[in-house]
N, C-alpha and C. Protein backbone atom coordinates (compact mmCIF):
# COMPACT_ATOMS: atom_id res chain seq x y z
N UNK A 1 117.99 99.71 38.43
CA UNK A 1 118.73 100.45 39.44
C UNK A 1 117.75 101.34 40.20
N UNK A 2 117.78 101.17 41.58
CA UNK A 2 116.71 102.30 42.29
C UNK A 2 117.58 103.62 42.38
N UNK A 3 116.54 104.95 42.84
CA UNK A 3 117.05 105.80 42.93
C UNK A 3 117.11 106.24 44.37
N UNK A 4 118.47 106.76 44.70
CA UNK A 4 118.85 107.33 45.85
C UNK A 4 118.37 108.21 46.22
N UNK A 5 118.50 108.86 47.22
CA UNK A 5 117.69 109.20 48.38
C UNK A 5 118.18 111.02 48.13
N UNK A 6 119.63 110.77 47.19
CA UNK A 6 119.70 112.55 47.59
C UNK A 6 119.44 113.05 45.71
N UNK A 7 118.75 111.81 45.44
CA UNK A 7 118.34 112.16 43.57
C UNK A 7 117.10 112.72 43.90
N UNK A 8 117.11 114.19 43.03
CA UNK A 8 115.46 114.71 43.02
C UNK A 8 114.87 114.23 42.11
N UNK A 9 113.87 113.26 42.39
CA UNK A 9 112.94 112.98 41.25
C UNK A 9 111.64 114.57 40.96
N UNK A 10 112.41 115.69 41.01
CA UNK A 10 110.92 116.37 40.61
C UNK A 10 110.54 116.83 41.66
N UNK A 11 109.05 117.82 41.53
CA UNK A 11 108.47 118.20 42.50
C UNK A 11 107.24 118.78 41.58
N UNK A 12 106.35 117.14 41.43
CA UNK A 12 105.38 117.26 40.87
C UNK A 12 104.33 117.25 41.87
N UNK A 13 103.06 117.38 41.36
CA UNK A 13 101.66 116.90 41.96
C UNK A 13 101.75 115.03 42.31
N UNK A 14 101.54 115.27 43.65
CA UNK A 14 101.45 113.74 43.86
C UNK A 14 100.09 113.18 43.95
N UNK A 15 98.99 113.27 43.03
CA UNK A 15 97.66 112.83 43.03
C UNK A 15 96.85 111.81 43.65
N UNK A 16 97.67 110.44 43.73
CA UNK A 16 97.58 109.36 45.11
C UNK A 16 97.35 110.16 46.62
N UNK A 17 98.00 111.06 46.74
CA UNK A 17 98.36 111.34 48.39
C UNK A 17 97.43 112.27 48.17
N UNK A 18 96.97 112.75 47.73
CA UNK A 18 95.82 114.28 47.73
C UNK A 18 94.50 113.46 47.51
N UNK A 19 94.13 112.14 46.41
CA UNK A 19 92.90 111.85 46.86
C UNK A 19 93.10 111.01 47.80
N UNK A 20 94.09 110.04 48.43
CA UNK A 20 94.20 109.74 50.00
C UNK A 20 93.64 110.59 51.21
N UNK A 21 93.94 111.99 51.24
CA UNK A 21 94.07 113.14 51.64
C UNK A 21 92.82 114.29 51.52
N UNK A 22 92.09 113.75 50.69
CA UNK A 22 90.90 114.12 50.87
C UNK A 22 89.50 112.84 50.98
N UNK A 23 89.87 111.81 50.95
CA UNK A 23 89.01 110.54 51.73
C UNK A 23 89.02 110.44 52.76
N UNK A 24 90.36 110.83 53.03
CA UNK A 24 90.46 110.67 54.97
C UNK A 24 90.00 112.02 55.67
N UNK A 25 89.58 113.04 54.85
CA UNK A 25 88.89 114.47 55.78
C UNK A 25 87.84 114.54 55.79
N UNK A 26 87.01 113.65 54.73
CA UNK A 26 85.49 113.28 54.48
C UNK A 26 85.35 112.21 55.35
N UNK A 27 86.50 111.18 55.60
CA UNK A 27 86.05 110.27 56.63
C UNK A 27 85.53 110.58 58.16
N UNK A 28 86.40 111.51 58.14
CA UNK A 28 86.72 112.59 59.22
C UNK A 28 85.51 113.01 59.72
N UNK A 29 85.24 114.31 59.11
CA UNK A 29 84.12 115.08 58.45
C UNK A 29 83.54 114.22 59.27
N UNK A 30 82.97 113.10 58.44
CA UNK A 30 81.57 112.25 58.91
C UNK A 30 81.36 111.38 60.10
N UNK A 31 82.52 111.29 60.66
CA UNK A 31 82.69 110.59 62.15
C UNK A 31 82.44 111.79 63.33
N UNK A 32 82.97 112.76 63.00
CA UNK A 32 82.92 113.78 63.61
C UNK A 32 81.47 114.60 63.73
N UNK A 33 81.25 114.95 62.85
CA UNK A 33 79.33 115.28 62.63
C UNK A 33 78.45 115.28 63.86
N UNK A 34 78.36 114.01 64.11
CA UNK A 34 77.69 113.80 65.62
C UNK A 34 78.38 114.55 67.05
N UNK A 35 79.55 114.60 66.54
CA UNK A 35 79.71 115.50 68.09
C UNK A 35 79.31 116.93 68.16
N UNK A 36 79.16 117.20 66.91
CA UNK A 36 78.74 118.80 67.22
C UNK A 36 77.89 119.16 67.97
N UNK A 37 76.62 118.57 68.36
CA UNK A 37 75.86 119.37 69.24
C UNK A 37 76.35 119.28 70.91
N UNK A 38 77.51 118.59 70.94
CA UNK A 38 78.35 118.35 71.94
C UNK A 38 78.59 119.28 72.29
N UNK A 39 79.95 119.87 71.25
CA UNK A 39 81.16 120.34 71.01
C UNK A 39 80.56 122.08 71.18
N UNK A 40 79.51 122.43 70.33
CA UNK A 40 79.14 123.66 70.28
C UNK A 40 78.36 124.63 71.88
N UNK A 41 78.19 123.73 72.47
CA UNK A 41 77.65 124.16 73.84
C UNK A 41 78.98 124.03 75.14
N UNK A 42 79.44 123.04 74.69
CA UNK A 42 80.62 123.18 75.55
C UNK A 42 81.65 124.42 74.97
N UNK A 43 81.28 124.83 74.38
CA UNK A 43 82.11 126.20 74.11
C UNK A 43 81.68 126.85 74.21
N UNK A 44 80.34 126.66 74.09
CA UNK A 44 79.98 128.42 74.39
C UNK A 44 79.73 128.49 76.19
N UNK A 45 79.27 127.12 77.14
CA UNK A 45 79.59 127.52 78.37
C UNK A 45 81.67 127.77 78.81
N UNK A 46 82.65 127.29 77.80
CA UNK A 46 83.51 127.77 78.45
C UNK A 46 83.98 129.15 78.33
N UNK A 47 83.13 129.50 76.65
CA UNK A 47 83.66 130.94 77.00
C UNK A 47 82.88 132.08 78.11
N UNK A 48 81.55 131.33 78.53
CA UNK A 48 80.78 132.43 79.22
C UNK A 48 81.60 132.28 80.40
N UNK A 49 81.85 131.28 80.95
CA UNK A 49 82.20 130.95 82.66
C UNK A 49 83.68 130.88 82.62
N UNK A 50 84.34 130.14 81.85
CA UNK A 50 85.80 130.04 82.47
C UNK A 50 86.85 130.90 81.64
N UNK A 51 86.86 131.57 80.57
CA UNK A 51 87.44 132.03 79.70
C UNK A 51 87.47 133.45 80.23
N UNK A 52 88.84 134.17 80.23
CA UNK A 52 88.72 135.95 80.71
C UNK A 52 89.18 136.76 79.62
N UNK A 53 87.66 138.02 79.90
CA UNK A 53 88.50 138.58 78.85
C UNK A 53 90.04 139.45 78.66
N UNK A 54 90.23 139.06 77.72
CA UNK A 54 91.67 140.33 77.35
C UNK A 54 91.36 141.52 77.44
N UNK A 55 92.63 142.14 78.87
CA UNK A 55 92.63 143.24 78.71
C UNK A 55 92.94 144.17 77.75
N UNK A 56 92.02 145.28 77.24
CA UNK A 56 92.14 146.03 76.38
C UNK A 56 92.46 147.36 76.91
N UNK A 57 94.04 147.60 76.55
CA UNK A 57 94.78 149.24 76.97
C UNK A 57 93.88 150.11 76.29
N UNK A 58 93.63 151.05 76.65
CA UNK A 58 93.48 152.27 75.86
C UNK A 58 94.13 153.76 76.42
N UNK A 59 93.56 154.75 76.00
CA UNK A 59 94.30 155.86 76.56
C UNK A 59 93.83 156.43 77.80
N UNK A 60 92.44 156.25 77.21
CA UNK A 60 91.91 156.43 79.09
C UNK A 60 92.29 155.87 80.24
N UNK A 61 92.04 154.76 80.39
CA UNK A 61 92.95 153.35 81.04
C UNK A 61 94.51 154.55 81.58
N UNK A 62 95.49 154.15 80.71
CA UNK A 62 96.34 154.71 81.13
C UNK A 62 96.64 155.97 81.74
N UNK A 63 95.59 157.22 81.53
CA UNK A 63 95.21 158.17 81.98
C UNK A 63 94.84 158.50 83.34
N UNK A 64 93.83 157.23 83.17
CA UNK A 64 93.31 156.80 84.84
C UNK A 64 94.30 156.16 85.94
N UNK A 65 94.91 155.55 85.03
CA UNK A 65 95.88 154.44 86.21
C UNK A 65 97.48 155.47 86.85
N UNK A 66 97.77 156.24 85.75
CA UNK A 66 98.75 157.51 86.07
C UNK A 66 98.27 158.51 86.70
N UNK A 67 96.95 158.60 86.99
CA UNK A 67 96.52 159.74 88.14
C UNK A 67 95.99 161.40 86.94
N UNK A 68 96.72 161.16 86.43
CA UNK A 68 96.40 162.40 85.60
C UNK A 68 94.77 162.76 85.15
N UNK A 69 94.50 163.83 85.31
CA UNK A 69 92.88 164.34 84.89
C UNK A 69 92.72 165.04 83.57
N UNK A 70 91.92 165.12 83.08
CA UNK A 70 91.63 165.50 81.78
C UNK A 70 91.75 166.75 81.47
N UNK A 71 92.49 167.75 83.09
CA UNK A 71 92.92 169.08 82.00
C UNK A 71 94.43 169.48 82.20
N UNK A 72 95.04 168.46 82.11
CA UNK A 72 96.30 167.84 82.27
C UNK A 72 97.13 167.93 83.70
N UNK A 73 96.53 168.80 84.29
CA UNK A 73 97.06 169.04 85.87
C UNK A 73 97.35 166.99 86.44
């Protein structure tokens, strides 16, 4: 008799699918390898040229942009 679909068999370690699951990230891994000297320059020109930085609030900032001067006038 097979078992149905709403029977819990458990919720063990499934050891098949984890060393599946780690052959295929080493496969990975090693196909991938060669693009790095690609991959690592094209990032660092997108963060110099096309990437902006986040504006960072601070109190000054807001100080400045409300007009107010530093002896509270």
């Amino acid at each position: 008799m097979s078992t149905k679909v709403a029977d819990s068999t458990g919720y063990g370690p499934n050891r098949q699918m984890s060393v599946f699951g780690y052959i295929m990230a080493g496969v990975m891994v090693i196909i991938l390898l060669p693009l790095l000297p690609v991959v690592i320059p094209a990032y660092v020109l997108w963060r110099v040229f096309v990437a902006e930085e986040p504006v960072e609030r601070s109190f000054e900032t807001w100080r400045r942009d409300s007009g107010r001067s530093r002896n509270g006038s």
